[in-house]
N, C-alpha and C. Protein backbone atom coordinates (compact mmCIF):
# COMPACT_ATOMS: atom_id res chain seq x y z
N UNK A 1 149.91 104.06 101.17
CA UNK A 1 149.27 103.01 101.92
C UNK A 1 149.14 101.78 101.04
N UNK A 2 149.52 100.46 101.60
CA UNK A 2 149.22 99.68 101.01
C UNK A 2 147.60 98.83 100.62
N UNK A 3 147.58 98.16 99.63
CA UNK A 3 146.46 97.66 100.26
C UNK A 3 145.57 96.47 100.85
N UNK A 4 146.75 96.24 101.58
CA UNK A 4 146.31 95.30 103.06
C UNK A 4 146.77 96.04 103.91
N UNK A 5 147.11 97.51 104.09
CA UNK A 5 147.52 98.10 105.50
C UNK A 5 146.64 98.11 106.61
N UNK A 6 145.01 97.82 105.70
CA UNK A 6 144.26 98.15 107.15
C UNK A 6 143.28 97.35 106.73
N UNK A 7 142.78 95.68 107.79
CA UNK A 7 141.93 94.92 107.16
C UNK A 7 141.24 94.58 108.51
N UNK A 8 139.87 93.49 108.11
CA UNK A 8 139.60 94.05 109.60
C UNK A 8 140.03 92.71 110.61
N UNK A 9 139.98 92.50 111.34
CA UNK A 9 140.38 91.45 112.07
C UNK A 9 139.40 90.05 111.51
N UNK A 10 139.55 88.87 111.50
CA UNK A 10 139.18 87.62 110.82
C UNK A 10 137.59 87.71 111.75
N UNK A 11 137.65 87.58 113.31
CA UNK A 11 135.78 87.57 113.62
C UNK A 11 135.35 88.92 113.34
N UNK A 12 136.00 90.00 113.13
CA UNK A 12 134.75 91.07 112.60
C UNK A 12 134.43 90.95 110.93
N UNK A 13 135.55 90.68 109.67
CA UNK A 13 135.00 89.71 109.17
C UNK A 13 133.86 88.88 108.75
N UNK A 14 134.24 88.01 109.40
CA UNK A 14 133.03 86.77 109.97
C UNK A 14 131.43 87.25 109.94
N UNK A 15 131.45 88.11 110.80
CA UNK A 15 130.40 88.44 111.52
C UNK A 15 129.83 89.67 110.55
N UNK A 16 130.31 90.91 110.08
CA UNK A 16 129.76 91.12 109.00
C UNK A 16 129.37 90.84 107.73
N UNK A 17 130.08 89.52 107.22
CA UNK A 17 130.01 88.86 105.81
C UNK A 17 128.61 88.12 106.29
N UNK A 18 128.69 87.06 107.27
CA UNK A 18 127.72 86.35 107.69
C UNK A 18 126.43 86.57 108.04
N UNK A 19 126.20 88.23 108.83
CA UNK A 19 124.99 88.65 109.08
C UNK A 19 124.82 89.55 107.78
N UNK A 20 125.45 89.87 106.65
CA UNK A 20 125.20 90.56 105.44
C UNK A 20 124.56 89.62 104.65
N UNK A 21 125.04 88.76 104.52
CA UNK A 21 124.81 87.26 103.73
C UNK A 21 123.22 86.74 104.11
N UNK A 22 122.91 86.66 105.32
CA UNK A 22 121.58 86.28 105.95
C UNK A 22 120.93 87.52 105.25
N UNK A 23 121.26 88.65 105.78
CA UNK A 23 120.34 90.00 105.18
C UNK A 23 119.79 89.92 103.65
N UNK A 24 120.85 89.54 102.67
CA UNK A 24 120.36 89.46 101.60
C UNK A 24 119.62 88.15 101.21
N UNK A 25 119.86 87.22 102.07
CA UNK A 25 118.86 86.06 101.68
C UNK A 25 117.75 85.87 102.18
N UNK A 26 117.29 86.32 103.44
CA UNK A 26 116.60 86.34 103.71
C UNK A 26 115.20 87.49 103.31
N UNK A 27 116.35 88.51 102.86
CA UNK A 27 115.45 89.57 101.86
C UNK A 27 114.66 89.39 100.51
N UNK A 28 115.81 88.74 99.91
CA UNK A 28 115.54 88.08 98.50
C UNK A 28 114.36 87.05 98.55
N UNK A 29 114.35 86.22 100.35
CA UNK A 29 113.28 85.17 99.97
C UNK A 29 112.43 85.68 100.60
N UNK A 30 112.36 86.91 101.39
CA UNK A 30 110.84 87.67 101.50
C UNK A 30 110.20 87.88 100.04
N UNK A 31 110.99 88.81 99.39
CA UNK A 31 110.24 89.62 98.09
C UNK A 31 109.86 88.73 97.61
N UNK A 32 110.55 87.57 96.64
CA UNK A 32 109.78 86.59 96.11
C UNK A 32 109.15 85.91 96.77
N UNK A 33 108.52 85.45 97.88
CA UNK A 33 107.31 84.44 98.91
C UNK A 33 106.63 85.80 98.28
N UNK A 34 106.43 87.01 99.11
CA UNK A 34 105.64 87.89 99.03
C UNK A 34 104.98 88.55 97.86
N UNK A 35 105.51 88.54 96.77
CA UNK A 35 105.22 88.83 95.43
C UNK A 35 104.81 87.70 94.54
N UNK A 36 105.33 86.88 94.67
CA UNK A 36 104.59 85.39 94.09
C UNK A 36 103.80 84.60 94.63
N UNK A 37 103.68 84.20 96.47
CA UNK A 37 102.82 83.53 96.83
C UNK A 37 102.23 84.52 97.98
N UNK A 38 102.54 85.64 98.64
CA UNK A 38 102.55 86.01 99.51
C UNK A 38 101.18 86.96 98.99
N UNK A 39 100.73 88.12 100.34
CA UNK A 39 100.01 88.92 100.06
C UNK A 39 100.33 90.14 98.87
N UNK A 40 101.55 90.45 98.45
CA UNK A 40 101.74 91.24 97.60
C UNK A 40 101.41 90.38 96.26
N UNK A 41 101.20 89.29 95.71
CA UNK A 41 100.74 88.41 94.75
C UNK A 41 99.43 88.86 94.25
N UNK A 42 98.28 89.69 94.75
CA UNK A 42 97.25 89.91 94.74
C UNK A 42 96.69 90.59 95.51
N UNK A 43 94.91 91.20 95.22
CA UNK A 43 94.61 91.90 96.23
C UNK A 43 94.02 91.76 97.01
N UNK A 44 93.75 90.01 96.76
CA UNK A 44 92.95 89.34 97.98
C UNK A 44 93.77 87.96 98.98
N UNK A 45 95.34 88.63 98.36
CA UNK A 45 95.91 87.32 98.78
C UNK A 45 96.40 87.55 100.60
N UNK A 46 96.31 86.71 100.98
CA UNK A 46 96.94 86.29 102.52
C UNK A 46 98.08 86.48 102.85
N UNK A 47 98.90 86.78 103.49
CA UNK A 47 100.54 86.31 103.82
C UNK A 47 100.97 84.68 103.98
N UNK A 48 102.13 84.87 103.01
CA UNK A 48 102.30 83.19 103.07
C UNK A 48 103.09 82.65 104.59
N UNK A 49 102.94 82.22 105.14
CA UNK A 49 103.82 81.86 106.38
C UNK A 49 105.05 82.04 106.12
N UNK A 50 105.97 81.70 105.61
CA UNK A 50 107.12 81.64 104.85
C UNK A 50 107.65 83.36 105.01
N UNK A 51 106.48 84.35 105.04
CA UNK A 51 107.17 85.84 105.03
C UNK A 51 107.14 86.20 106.30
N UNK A 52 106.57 85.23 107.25
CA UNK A 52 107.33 86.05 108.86
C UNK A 52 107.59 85.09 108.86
N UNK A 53 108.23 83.89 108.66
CA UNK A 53 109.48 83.64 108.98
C UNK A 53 111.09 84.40 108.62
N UNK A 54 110.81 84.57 107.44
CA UNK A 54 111.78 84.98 106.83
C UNK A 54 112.24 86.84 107.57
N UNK A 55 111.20 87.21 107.57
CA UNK A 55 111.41 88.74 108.54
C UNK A 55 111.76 88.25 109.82
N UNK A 56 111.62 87.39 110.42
CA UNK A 56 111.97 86.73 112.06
C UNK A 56 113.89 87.19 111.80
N UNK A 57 114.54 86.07 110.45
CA UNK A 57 115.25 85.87 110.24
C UNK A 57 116.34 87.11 109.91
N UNK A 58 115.43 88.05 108.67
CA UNK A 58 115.86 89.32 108.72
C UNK A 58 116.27 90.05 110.04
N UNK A 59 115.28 90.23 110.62
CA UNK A 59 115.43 90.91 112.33
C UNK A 59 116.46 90.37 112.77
N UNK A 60 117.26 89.25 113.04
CA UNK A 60 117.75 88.96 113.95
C UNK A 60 119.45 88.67 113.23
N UNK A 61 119.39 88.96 111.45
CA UNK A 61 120.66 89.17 111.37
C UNK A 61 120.74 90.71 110.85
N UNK A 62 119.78 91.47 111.03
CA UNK A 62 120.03 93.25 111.42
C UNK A 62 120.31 93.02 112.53
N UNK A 63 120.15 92.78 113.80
CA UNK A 63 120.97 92.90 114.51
C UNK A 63 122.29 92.35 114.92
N UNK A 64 122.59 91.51 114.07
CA UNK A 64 124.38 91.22 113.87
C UNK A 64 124.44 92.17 113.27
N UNK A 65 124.30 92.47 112.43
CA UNK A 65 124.62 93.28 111.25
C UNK A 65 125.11 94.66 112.25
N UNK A 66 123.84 95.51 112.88
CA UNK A 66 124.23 96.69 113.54
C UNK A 66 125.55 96.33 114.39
N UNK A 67 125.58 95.17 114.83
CA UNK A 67 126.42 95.13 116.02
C UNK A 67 127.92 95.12 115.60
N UNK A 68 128.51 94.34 114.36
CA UNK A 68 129.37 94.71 113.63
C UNK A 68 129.55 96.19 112.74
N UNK A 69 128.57 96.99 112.35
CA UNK A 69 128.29 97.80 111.91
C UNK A 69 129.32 98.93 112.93
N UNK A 70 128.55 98.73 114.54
CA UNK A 70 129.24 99.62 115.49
C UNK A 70 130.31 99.26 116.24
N UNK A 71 131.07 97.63 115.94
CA UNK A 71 132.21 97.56 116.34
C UNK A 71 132.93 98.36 114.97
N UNK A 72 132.71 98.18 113.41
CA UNK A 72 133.57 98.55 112.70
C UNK A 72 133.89 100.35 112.66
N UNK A 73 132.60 100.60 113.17
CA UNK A 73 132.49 102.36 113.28
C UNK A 73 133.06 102.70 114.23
N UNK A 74 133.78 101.72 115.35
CA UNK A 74 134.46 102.48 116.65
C UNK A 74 135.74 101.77 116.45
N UNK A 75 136.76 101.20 115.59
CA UNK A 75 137.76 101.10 114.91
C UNK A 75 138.43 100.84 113.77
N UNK A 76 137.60 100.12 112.82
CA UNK A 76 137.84 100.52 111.12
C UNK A 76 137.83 101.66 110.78
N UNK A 77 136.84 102.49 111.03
CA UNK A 77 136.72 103.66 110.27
C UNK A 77 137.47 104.41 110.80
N UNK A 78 137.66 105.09 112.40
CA UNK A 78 138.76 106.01 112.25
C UNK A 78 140.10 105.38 112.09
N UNK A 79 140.62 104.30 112.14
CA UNK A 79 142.04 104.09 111.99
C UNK A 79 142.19 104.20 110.13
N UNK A 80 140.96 103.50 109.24
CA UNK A 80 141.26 103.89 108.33
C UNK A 80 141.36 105.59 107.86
N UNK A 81 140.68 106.49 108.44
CA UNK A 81 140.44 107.80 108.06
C UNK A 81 141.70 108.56 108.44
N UNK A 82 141.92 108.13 109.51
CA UNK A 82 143.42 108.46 109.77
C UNK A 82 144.53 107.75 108.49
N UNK A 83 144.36 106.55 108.33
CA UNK A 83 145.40 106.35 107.20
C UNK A 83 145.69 106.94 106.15
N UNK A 84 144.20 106.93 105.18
CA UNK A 84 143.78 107.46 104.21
C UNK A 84 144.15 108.94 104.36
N UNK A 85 144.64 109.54 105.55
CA UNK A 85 144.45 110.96 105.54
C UNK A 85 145.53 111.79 104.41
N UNK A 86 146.57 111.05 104.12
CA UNK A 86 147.88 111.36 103.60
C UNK A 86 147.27 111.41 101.86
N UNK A 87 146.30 110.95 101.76
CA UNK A 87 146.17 111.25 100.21
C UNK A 87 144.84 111.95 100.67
N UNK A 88 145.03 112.53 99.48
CA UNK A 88 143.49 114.13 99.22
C UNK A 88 142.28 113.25 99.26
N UNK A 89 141.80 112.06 99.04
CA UNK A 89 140.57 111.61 99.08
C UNK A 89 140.63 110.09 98.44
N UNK A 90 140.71 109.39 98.79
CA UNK A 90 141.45 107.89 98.53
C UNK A 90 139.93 107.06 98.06
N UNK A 91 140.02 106.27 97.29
CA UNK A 91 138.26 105.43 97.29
C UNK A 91 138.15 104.67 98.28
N UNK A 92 139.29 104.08 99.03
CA UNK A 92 138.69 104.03 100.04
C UNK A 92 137.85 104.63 101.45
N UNK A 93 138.77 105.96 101.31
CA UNK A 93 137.86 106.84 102.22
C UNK A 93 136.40 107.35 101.59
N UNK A 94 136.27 107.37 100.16
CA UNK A 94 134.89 108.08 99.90
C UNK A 94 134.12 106.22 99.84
N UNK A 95 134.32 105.74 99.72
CA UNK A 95 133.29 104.25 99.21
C UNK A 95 133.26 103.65 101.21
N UNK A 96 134.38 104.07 101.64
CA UNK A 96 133.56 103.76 103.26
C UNK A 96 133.36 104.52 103.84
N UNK A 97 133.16 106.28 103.51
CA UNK A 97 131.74 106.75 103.64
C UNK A 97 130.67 106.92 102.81
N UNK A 98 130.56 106.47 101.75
CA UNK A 98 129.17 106.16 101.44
C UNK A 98 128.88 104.99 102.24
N UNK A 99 129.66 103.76 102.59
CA UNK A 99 129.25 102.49 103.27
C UNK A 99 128.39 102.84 104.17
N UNK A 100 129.06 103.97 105.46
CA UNK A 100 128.13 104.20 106.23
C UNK A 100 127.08 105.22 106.04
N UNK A 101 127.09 105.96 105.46
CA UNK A 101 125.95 106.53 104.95
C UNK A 101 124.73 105.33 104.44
N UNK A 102 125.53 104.80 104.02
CA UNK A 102 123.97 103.79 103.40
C UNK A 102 123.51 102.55 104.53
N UNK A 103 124.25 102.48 105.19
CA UNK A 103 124.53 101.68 106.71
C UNK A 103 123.09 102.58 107.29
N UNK A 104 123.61 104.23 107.52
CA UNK A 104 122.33 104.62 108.17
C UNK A 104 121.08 104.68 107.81
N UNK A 105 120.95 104.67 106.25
CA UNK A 105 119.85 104.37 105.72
C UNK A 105 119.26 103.13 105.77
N UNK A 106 120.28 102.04 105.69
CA UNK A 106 119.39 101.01 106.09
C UNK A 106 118.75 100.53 107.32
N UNK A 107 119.71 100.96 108.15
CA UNK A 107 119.08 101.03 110.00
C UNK A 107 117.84 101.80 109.84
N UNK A 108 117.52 103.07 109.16
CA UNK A 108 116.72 104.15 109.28
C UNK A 108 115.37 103.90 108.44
N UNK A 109 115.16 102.75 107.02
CA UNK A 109 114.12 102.76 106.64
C UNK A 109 114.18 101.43 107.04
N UNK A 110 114.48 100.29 107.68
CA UNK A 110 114.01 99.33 108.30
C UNK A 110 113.21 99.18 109.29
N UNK A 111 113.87 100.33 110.38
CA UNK A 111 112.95 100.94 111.55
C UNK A 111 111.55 101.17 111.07
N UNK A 112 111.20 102.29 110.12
CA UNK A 112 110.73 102.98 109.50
C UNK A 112 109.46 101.71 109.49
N UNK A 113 110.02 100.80 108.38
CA UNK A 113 108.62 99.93 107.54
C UNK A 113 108.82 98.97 109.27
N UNK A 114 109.44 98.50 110.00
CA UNK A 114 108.76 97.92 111.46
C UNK A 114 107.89 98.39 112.13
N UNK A 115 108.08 99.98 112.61
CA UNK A 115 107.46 100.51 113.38
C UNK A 115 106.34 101.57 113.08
N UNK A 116 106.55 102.18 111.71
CA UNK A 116 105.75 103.79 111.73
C UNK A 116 105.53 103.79 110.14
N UNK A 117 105.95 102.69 109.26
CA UNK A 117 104.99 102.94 107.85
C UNK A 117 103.70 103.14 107.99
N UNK A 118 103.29 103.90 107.47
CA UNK A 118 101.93 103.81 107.24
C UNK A 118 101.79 102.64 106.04
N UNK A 119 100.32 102.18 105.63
CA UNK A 119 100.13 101.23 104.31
C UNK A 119 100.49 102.14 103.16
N UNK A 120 99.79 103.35 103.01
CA UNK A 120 100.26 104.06 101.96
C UNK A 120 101.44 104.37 101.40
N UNK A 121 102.79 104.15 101.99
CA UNK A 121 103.99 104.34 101.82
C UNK A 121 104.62 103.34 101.79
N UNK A 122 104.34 101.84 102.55
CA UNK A 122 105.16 100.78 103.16
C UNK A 122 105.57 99.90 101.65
N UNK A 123 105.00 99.75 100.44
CA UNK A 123 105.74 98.92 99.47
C UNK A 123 106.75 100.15 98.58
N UNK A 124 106.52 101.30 98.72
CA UNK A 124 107.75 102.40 98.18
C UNK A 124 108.84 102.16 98.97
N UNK A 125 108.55 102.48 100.43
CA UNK A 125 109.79 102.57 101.44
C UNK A 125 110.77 100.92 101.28
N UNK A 126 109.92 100.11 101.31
CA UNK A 126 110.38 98.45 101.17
C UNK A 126 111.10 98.31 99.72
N UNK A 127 110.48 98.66 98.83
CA UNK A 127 111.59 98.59 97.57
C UNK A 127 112.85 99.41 98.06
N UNK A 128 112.75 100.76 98.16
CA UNK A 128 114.08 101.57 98.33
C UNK A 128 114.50 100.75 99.73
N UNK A 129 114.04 100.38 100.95
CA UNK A 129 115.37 99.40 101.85
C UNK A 129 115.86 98.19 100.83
N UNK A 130 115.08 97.88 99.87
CA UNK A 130 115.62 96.55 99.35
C UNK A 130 116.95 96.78 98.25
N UNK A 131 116.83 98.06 97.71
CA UNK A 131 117.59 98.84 96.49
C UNK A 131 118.65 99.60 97.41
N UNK A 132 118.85 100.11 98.43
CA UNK A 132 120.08 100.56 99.08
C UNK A 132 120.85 99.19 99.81
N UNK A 133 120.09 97.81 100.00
CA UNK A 133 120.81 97.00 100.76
C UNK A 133 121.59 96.17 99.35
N UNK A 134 120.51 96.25 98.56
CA UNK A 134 121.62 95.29 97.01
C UNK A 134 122.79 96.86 97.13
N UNK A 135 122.48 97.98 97.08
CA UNK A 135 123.79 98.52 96.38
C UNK A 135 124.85 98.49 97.63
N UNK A 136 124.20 98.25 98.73
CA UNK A 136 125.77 98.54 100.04
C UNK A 136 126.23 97.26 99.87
N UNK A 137 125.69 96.14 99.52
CA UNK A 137 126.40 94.66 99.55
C UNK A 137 127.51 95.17 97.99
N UNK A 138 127.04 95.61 97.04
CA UNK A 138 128.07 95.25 95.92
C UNK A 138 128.98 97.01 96.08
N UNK A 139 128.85 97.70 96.79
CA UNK A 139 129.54 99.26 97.44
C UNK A 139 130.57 97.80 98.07
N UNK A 140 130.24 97.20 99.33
CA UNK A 140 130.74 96.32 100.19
C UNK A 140 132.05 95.53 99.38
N UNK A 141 131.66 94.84 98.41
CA UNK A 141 132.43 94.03 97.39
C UNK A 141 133.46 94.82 96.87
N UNK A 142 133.66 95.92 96.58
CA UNK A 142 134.24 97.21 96.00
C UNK A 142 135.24 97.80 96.73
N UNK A 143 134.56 98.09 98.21
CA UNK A 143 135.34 98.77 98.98
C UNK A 143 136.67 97.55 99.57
N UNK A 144 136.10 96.62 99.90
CA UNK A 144 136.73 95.34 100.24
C UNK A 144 138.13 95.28 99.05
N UNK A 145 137.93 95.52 98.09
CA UNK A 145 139.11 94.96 96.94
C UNK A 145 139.58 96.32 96.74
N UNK A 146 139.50 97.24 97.45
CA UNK A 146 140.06 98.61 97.30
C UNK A 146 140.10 99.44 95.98
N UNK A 147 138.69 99.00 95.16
CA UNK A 147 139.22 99.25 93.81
C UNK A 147 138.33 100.65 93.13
């Protein structure tokens, strides 16, 4: 297999680089508002406005994100798995399934700290969504250059 045999079309692309790109910036400028000016700054501090905006922003490029997520899962992945099939285990087939493996983790502890953290758990669970989304963006970078 070469490696441009299987790339994804230019708007799916687009649309995952772009809502990945928002994800991490908008993440990056939660933690720091929230840890420097925000309520995590202290134990009497407030939320800075600035951190629901920025979660508004999050929310709404997770859902680009999923939505490319499940166009690429209903034809990247099996046409690549089918490609890849001819060699015993290719990095591309193991690095785009860890992709989605960590894909479901991030759908799964995002939910998680929206809907059903408790306080006692919610800055553990929020570091580890923040530590699986830095490693699927540079997994992402990796798998992309087939290397």
């Amino acid at each position: 297999m070469t490696r441009h045999a299987h790339r994804l079309i230019p708007w799916q692309r687009r649309t995952l680089y772009a809502s990945g790109a928002l994800l991490i910036a908008t993440g990056v400028v939660w933690l720091a508002v929230h840890y420097s000016l925000g309520s995590g700054s202290g134990p009497d501090a407030l939320p800075h406005p600035l951190e629901a905006w920025a979660m508004r922003l999050h929310g709404l490029a997770a859902y680009a994100g999923l939505f490319a997520l499940g166009v690429i899962a209903a034809g990247h992945v099996p046409q690549g798995w089918r490609l890849s099939a001819r060699h015993r285990w290719s990095h591309q087939r193991s690095s785009g399934l860890m992709l989605c493996s960590l894909g479901a983790a991030m759908a799964l502890t995002g939910y998680l700290l929206y809907y059903f953290a408790p306080e006692s758990i919610r800055p553990a669970l929020g570091w580890a969504h923040a530590s699986v989304g830095l490693i699927t963006a540079l997994l992402l970078l990796g798998h992309r250059r087939g290397a």
